[in-house]
PDB file of N, CA and C in Angstrom:
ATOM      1  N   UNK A   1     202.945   6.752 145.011  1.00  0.00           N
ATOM      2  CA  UNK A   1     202.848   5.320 144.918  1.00  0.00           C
ATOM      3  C   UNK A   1     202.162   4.954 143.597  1.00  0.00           C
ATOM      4  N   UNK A   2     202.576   3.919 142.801  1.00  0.00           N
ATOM      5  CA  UNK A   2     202.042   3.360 141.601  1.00  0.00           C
ATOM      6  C   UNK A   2     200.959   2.339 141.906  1.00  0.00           C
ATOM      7  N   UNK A   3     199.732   2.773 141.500  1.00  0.00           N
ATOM      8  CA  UNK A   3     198.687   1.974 140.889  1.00  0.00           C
ATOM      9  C   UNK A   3     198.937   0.762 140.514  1.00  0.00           C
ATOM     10  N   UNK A   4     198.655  -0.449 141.409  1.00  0.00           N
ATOM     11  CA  UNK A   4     198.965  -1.868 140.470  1.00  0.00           C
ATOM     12  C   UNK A   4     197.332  -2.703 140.130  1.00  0.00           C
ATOM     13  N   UNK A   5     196.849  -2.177 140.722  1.00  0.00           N
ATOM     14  CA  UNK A   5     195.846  -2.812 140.037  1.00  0.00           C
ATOM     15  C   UNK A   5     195.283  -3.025 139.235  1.00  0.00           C
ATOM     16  N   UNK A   6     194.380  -4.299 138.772  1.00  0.00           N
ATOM     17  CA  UNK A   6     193.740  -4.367 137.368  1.00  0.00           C
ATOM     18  C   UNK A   6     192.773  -3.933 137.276  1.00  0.00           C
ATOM     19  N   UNK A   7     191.763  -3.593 137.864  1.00  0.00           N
ATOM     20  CA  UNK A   7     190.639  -3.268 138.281  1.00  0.00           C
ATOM     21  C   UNK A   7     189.806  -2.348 139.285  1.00  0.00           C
ATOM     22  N   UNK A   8     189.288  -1.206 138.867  1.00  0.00           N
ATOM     23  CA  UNK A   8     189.110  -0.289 139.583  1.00  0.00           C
ATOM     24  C   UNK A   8     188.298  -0.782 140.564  1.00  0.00           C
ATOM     25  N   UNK A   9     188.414  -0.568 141.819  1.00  0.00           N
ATOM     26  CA  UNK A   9     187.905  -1.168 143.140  1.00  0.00           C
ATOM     27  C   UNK A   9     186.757  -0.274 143.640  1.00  0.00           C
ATOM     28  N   UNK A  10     185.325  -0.883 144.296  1.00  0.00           N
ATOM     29  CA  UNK A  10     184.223  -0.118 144.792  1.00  0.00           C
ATOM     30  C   UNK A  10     184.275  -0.817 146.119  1.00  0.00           C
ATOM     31  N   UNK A  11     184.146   0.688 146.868  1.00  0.00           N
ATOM     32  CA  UNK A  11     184.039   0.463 148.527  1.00  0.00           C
ATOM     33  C   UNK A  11     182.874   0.027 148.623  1.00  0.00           C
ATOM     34  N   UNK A  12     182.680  -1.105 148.952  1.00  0.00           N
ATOM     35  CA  UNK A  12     181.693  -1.646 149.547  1.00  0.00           C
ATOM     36  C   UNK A  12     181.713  -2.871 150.761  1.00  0.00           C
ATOM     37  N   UNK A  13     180.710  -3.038 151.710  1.00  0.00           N
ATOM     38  CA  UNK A  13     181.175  -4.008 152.637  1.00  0.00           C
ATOM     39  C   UNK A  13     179.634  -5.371 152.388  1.00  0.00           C
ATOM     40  N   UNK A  14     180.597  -6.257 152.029  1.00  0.00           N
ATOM     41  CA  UNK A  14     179.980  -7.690 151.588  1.00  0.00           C
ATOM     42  C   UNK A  14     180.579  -8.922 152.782  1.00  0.00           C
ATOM     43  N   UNK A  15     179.862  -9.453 153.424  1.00  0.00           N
ATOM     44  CA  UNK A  15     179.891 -10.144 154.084  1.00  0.00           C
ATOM     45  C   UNK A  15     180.793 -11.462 153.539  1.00  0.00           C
ATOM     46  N   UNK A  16     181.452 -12.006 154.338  1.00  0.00           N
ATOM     47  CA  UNK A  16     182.856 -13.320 153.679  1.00  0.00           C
ATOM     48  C   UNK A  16     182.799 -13.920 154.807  1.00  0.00           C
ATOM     49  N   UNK A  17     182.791 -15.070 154.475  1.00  0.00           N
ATOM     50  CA  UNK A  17     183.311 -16.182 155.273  1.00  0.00           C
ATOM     51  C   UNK A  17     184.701 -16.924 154.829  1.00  0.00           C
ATOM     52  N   UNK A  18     186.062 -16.941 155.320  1.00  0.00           N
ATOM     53  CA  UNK A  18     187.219 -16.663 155.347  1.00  0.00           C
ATOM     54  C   UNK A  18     187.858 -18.106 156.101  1.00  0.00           C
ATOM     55  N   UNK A  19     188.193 -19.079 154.863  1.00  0.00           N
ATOM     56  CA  UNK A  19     188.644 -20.430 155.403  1.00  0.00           C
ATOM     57  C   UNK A  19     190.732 -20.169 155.197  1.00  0.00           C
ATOM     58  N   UNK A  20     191.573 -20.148 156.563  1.00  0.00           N
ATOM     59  CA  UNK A  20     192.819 -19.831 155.650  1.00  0.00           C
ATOM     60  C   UNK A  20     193.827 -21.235 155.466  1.00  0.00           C
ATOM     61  N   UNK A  21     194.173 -21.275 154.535  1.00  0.00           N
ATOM     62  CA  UNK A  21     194.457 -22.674 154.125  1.00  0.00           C
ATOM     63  C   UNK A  21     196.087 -22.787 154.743  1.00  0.00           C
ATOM     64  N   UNK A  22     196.260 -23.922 154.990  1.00  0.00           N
ATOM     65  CA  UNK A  22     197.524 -23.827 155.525  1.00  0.00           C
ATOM     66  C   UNK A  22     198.990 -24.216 154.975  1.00  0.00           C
ATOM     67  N   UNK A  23     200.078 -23.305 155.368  1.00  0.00           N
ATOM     68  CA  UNK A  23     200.993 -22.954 154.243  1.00  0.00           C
ATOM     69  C   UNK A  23     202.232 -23.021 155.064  1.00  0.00           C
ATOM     70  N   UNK A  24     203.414 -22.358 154.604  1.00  0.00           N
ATOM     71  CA  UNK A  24     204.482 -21.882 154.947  1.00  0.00           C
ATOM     72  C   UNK A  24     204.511 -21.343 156.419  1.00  0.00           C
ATOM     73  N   UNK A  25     203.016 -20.278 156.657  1.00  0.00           N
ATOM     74  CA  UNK A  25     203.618 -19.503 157.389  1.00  0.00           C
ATOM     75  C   UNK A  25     202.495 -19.819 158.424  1.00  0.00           C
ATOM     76  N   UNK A  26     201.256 -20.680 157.897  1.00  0.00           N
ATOM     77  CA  UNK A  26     200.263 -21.108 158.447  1.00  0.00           C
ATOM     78  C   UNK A  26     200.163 -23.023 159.012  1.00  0.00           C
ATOM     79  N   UNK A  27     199.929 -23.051 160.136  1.00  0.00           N
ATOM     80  CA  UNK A  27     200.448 -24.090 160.526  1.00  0.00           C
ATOM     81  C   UNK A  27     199.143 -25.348 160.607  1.00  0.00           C
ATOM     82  N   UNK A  28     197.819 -24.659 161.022  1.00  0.00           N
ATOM     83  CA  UNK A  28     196.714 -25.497 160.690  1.00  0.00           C
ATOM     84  C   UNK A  28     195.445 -24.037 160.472  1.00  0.00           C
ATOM     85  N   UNK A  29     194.249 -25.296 159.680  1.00  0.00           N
ATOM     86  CA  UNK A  29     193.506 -24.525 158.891  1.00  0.00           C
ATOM     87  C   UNK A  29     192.782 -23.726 160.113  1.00  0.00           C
ATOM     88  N   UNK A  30     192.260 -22.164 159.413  1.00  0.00           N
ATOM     89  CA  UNK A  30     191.814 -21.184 160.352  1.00  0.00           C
ATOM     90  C   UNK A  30     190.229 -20.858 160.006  1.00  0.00           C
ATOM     91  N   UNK A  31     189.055 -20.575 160.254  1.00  0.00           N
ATOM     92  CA  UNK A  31     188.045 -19.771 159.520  1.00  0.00           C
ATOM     93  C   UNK A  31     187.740 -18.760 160.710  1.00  0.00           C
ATOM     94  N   UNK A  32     187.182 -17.557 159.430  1.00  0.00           N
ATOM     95  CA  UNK A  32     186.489 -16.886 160.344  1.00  0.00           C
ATOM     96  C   UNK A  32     185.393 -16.205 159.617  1.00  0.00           C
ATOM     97  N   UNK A  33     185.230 -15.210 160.316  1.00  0.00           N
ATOM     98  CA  UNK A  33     183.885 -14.334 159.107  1.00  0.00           C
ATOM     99  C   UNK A  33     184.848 -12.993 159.342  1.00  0.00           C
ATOM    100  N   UNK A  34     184.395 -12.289 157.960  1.00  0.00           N
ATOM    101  CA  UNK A  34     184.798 -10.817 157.968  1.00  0.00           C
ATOM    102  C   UNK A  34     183.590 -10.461 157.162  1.00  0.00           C
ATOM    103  N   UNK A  35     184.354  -8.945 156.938  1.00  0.00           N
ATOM    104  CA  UNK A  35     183.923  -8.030 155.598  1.00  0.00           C
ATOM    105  C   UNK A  35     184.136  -7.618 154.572  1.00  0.00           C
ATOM    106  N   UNK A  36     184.175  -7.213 153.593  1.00  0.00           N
ATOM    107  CA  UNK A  36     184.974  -6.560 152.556  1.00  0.00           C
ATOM    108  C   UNK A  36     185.386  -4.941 153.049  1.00  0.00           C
ATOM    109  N   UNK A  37     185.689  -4.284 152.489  1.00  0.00           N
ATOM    110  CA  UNK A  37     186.005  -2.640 152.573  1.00  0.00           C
ATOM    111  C   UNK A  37     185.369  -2.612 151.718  1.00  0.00           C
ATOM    112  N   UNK A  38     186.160  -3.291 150.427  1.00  0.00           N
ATOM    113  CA  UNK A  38     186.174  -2.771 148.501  1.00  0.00           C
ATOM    114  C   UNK A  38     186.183  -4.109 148.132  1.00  0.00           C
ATOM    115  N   UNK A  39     185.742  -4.364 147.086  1.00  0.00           N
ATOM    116  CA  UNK A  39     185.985  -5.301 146.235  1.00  0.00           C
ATOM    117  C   UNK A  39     186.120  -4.907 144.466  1.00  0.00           C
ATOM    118  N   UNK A  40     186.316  -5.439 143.902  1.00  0.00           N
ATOM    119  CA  UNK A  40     186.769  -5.267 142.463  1.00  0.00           C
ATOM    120  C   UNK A  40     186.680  -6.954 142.170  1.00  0.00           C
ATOM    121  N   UNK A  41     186.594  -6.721 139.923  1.00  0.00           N
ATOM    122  CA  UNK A  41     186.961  -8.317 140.185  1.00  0.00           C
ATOM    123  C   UNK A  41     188.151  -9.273 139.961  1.00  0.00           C
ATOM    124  N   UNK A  42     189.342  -8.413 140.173  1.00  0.00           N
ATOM    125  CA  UNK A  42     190.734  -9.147 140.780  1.00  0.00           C
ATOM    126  C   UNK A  42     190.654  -9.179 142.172  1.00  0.00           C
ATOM    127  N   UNK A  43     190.004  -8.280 143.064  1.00  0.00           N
ATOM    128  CA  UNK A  43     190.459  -8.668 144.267  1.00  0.00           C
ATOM    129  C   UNK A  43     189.638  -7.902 145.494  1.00  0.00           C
ATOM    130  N   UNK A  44     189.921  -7.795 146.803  1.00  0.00           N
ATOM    131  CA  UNK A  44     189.040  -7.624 147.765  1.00  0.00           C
ATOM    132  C   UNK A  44     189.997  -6.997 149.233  1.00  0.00           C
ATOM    133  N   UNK A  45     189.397  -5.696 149.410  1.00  0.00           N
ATOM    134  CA  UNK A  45     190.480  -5.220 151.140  1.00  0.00           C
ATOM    135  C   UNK A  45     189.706  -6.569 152.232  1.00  0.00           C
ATOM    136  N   UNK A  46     189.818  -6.904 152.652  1.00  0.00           N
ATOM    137  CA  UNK A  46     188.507  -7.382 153.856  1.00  0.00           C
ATOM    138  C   UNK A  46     189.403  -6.771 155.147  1.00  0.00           C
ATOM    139  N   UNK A  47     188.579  -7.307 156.108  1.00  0.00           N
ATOM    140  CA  UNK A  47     188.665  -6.674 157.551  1.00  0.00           C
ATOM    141  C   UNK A  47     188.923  -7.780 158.282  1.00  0.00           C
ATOM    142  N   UNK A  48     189.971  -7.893 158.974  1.00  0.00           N
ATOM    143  CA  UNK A  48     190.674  -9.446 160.124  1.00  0.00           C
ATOM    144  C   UNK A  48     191.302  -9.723 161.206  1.00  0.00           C
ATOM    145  N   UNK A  49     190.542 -10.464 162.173  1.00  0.00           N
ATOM    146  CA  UNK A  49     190.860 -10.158 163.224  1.00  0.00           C
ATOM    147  C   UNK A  49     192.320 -11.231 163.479  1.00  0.00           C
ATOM    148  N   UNK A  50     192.558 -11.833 162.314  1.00  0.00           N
ATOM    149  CA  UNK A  50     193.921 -12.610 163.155  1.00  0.00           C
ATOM    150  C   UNK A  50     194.790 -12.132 161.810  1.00  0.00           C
ATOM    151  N   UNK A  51     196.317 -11.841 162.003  1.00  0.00           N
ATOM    152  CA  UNK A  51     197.276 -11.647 161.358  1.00  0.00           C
ATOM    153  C   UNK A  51     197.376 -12.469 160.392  1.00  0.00           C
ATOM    154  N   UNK A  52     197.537 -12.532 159.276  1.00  0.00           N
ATOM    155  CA  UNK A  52     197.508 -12.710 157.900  1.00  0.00           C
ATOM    156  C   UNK A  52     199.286 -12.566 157.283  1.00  0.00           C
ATOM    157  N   UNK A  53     199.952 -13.584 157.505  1.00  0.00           N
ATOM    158  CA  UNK A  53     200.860 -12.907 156.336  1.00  0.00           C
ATOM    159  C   UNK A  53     201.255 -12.873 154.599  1.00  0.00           C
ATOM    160  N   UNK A  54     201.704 -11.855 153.990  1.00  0.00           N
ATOM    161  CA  UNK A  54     201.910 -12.281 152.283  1.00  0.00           C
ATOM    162  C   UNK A  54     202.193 -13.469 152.261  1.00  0.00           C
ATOM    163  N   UNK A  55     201.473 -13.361 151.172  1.00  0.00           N
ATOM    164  CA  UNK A  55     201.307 -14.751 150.521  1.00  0.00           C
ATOM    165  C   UNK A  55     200.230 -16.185 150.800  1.00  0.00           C
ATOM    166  N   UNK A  56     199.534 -15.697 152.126  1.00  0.00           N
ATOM    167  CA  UNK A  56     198.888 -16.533 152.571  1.00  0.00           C
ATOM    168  C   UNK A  56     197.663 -17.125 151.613  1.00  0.00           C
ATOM    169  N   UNK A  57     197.120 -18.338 151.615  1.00  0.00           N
ATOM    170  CA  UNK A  57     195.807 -18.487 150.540  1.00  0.00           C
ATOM    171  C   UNK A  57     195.103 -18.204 151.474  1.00  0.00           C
ATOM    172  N   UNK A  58     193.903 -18.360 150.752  1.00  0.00           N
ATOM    173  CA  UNK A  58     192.544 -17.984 151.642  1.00  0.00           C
ATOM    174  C   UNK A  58     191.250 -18.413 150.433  1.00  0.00           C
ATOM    175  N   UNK A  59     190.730 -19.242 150.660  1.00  0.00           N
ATOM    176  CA  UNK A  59     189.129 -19.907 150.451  1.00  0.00           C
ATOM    177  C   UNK A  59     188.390 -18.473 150.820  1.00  0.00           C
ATOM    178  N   UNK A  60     187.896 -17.958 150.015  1.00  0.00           N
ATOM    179  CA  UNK A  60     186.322 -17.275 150.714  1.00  0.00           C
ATOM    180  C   UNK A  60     185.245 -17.458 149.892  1.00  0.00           C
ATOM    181  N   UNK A  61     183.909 -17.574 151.032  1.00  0.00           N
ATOM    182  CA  UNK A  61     182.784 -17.398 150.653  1.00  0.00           C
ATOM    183  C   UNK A  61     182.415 -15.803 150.648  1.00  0.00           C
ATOM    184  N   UNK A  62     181.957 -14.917 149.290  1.00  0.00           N
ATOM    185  CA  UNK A  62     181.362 -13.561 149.284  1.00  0.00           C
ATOM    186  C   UNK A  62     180.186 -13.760 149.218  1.00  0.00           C
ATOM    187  N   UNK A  63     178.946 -12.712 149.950  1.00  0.00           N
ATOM    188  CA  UNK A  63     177.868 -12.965 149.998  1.00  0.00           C
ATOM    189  C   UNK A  63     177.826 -11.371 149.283  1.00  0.00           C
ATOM    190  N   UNK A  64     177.301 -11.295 147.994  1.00  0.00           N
ATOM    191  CA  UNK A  64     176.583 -10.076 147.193  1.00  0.00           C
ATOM    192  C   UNK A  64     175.662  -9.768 148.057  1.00  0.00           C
ATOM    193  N   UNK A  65     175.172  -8.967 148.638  1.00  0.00           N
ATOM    194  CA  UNK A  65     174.333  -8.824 149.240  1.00  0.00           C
ATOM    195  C   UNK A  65     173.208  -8.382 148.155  1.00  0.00           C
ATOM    196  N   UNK A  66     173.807  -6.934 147.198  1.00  0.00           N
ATOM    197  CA  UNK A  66     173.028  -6.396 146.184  1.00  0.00           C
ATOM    198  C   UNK A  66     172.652  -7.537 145.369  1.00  0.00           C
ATOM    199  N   UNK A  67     173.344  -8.336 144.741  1.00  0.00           N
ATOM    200  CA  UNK A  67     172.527 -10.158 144.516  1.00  0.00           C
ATOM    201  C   UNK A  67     171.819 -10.820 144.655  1.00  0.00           C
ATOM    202  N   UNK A  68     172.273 -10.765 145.814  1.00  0.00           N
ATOM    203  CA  UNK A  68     171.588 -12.187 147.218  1.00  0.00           C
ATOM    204  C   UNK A  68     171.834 -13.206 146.573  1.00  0.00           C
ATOM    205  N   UNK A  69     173.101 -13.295 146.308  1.00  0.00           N
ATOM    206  CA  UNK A  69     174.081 -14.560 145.784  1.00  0.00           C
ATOM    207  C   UNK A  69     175.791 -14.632 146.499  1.00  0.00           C
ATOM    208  N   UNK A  70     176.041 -15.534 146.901  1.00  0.00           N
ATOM    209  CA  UNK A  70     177.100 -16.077 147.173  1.00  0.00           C
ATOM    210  C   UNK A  70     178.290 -16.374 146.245  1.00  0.00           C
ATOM    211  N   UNK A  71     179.463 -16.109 145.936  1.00  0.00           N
ATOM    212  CA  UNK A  71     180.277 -16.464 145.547  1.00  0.00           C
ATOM    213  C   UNK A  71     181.470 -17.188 146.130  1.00  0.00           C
ATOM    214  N   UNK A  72     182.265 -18.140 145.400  1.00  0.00           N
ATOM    215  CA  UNK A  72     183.621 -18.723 145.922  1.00  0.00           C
ATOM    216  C   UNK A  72     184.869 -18.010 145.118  1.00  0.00           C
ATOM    217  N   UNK A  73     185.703 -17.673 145.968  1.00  0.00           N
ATOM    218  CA  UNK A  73     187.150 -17.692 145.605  1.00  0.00           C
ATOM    219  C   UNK A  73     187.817 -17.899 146.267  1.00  0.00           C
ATOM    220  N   UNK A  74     189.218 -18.218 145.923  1.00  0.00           N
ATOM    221  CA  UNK A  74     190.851 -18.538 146.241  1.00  0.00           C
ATOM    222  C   UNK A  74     191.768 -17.485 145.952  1.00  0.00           C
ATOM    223  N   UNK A  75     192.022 -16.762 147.052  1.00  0.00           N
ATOM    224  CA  UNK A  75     192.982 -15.354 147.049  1.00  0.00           C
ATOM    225  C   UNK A  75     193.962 -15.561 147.695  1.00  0.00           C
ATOM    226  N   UNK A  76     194.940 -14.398 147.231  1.00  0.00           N
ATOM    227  CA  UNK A  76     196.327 -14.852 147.984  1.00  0.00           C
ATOM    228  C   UNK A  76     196.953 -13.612 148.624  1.00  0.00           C
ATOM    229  N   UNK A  77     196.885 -13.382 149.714  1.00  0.00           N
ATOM    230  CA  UNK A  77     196.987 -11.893 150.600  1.00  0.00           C
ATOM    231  C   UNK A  77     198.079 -11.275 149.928  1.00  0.00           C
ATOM    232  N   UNK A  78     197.999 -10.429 149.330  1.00  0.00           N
ATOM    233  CA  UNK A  78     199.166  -9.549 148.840  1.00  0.00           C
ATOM    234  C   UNK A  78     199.844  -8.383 149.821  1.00  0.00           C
ATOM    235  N   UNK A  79     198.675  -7.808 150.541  1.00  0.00           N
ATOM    236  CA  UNK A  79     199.538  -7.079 151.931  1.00  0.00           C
ATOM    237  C   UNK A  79     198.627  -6.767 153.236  1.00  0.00           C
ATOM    238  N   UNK A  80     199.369  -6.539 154.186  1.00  0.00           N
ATOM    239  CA  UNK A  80     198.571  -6.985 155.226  1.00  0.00           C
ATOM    240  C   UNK A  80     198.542  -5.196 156.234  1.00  0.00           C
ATOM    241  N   UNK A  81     197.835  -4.884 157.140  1.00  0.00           N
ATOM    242  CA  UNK A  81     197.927  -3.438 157.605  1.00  0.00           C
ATOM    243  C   UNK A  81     197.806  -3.157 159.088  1.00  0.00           C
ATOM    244  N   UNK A  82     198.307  -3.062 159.939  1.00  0.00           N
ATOM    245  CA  UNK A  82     197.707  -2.892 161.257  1.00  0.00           C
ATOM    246  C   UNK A  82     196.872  -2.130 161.541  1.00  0.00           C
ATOM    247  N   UNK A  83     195.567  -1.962 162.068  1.00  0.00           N
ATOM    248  CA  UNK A  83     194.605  -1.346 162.289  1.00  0.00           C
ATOM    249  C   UNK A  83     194.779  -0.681 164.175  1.00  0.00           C
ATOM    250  N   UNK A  84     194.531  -1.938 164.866  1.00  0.00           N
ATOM    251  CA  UNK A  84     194.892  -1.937 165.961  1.00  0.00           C
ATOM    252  C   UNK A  84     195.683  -3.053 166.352  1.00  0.00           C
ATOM    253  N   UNK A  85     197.125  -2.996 166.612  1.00  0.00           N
ATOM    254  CA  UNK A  85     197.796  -4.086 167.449  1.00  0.00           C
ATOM    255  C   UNK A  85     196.970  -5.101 167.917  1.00  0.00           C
ATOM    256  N   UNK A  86     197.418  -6.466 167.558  1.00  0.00           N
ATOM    257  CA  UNK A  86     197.126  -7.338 168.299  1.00  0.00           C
ATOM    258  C   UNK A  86     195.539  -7.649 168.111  1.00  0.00           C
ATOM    259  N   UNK A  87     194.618  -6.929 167.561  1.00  0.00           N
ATOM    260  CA  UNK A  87     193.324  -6.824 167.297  1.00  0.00           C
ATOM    261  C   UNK A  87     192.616  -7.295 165.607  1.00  0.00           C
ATOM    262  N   UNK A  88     193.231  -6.138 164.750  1.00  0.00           N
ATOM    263  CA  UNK A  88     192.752  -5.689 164.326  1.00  0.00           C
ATOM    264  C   UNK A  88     193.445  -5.440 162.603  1.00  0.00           C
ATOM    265  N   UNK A  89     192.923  -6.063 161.484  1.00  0.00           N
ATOM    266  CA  UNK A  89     193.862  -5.793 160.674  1.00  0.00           C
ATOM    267  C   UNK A  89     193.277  -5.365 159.056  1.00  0.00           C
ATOM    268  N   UNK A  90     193.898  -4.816 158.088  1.00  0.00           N
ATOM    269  CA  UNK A  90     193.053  -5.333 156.711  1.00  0.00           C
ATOM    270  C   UNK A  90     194.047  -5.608 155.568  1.00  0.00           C
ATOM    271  N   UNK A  91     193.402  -6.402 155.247  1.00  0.00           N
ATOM    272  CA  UNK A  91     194.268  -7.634 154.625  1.00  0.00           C
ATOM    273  C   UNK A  91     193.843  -7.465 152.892  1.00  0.00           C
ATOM    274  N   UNK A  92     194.658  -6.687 151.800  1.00  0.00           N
ATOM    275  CA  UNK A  92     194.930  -6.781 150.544  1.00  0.00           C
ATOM    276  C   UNK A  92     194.734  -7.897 149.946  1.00  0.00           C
ATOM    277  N   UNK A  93     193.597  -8.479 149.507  1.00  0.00           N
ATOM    278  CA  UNK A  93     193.554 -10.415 148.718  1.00  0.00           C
ATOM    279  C   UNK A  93     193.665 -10.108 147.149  1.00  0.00           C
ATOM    280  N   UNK A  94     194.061 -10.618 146.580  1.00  0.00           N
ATOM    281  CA  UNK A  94     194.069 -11.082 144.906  1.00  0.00           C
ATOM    282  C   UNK A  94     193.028 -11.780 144.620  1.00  0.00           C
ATOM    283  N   UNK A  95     192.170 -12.115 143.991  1.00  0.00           N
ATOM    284  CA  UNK A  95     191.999 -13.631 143.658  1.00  0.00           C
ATOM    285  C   UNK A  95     192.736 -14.076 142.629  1.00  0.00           C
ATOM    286  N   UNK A  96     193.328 -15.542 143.079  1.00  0.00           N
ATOM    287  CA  UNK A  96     193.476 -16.222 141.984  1.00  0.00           C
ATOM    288  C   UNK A  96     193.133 -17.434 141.599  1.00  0.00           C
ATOM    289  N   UNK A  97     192.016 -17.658 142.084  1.00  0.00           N
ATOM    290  CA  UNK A  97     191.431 -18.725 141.395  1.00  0.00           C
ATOM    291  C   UNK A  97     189.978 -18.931 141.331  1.00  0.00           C
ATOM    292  N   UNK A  98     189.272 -18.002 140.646  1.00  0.00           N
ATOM    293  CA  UNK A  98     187.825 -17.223 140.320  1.00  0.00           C
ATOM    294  C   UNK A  98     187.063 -18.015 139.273  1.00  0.00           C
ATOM    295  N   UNK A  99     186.389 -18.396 139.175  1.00  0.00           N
ATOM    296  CA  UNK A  99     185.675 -18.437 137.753  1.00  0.00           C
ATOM    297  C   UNK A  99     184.731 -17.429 136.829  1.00  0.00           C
ATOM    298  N   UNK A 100     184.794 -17.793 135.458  1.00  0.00           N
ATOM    299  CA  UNK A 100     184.223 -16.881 135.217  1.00  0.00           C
ATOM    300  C   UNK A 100     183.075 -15.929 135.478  1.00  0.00           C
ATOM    301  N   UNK A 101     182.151 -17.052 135.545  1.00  0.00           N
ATOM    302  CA  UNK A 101     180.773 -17.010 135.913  1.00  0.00           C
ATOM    303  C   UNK A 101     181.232 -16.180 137.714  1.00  0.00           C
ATOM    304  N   UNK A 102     181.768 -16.280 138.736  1.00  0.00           N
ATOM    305  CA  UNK A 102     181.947 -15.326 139.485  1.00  0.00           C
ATOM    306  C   UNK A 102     182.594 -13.736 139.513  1.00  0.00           C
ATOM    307  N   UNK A 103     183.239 -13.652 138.533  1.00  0.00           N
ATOM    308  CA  UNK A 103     183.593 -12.632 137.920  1.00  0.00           C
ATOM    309  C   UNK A 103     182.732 -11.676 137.275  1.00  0.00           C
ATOM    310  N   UNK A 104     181.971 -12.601 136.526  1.00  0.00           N
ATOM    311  CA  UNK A 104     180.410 -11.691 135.669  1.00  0.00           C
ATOM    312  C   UNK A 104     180.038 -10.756 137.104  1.00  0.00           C
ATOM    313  N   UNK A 105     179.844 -11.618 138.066  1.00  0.00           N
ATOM    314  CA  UNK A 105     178.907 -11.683 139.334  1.00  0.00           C
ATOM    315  C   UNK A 105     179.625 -10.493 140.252  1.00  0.00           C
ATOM    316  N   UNK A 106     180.738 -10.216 140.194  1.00  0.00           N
ATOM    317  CA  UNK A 106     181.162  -9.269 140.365  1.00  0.00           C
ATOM    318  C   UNK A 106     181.034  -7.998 139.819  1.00  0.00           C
ATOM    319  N   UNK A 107     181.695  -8.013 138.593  1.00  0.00           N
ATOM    320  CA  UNK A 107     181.608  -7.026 137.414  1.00  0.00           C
ATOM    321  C   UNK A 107     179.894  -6.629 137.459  1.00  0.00           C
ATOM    322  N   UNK A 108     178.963  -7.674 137.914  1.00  0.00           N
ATOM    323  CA  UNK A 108     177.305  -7.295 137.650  1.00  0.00           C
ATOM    324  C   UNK A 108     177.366  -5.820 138.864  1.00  0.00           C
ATOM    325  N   UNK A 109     177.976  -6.788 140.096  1.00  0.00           N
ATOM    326  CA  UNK A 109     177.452  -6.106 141.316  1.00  0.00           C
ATOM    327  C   UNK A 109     178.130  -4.738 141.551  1.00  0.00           C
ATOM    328  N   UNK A 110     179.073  -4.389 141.071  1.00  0.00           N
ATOM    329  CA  UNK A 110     179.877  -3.461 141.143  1.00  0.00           C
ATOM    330  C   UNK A 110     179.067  -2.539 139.998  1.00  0.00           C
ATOM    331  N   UNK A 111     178.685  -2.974 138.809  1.00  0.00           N
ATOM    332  CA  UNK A 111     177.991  -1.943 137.843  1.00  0.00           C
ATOM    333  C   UNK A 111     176.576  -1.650 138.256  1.00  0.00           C
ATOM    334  N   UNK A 112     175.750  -2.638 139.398  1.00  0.00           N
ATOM    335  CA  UNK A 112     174.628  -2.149 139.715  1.00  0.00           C
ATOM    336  C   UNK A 112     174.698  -1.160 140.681  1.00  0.00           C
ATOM    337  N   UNK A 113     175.790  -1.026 141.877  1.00  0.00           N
ATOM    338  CA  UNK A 113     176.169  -0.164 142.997  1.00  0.00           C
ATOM    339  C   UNK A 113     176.478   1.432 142.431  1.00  0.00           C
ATOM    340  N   UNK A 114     177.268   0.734 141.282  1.00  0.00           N
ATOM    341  CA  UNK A 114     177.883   2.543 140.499  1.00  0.00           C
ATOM    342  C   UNK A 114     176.531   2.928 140.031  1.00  0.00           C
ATOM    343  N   UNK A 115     175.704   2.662 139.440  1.00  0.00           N
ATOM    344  CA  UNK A 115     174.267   2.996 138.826  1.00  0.00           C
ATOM    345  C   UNK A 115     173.644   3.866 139.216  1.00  0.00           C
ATOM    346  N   UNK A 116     173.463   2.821 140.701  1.00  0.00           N
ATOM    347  CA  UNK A 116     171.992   3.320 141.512  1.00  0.00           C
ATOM    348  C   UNK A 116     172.842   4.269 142.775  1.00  0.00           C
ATOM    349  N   UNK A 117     174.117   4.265 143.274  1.00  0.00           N
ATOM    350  CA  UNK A 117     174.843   5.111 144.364  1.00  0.00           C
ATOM    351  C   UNK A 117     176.419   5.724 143.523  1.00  0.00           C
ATOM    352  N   UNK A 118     175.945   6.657 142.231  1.00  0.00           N
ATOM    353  CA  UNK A 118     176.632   7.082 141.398  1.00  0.00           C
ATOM    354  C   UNK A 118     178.005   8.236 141.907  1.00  0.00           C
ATOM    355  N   UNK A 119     178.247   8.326 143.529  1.00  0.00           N
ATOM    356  CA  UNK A 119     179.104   8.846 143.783  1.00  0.00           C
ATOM    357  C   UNK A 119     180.008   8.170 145.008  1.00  0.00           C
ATOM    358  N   UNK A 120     179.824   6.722 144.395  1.00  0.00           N
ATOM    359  CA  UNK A 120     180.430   5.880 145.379  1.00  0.00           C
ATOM    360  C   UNK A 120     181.982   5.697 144.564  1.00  0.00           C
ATOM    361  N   UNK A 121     183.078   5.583 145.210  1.00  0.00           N
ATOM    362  CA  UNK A 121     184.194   5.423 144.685  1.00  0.00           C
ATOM    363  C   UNK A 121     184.805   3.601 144.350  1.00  0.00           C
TER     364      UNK A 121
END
């Protein structure tokens, strides 16, 4: 399988609060809370308990924990995974609509994690 990403991704689990905006395939607005897996700063695995399909947007709040700062973005599910039927899922996000200044905030938190836990992937 080919590598599409822009950005090398660190497993880490950061707390999100997960607003899903409603679309095509989404009929009214949803929130919930998850997690991350990984994040990078194009994009984020998280963890979800309601089915997600491509293309869906999604509002999230990220909480850096290594920070103790909050970030906003606007991602757009690129692929979705069954974990457990009916339960359980993890959901591939993009962001695309980040600012810079959250991006730094990324790029910070991801270079402080590789630093100080230097055999984290």
């Amino acid at each position: 399988m080919v590598e599409k990403r822009r950005s090398k991704r660190l497993r880490d689990v950061n707390e999100i609060n997960v607003t899903v905006i409603p679309g095509k395939n989404i009929t009214k607005e949803k929130t919930f809370s998850s997690y991350s897996k990984d994040i990078s700063a194009s994009g984020t695995k998280i963890q979800s308990n309601i089915f997600l399909p491509i293309d869906t947007l999604l509002k999230m709040e990220i909480s850096l924990m290594q920070l103790q700062q909050i970030i906003t973005a606007m991602g757009k599910v690129k692929w979705i995974e069954i974990v457990v039927e009916h339960e359980s899922y993890d959901a591939g996000v993009e962001f695309v609509n980040i600012t810079r200044d959250s991006i730094k905030k990324l790029a910070g938190n991801i270079s402080l994690k590789r630093k100080y836990t230097p055999n984290i992937a």
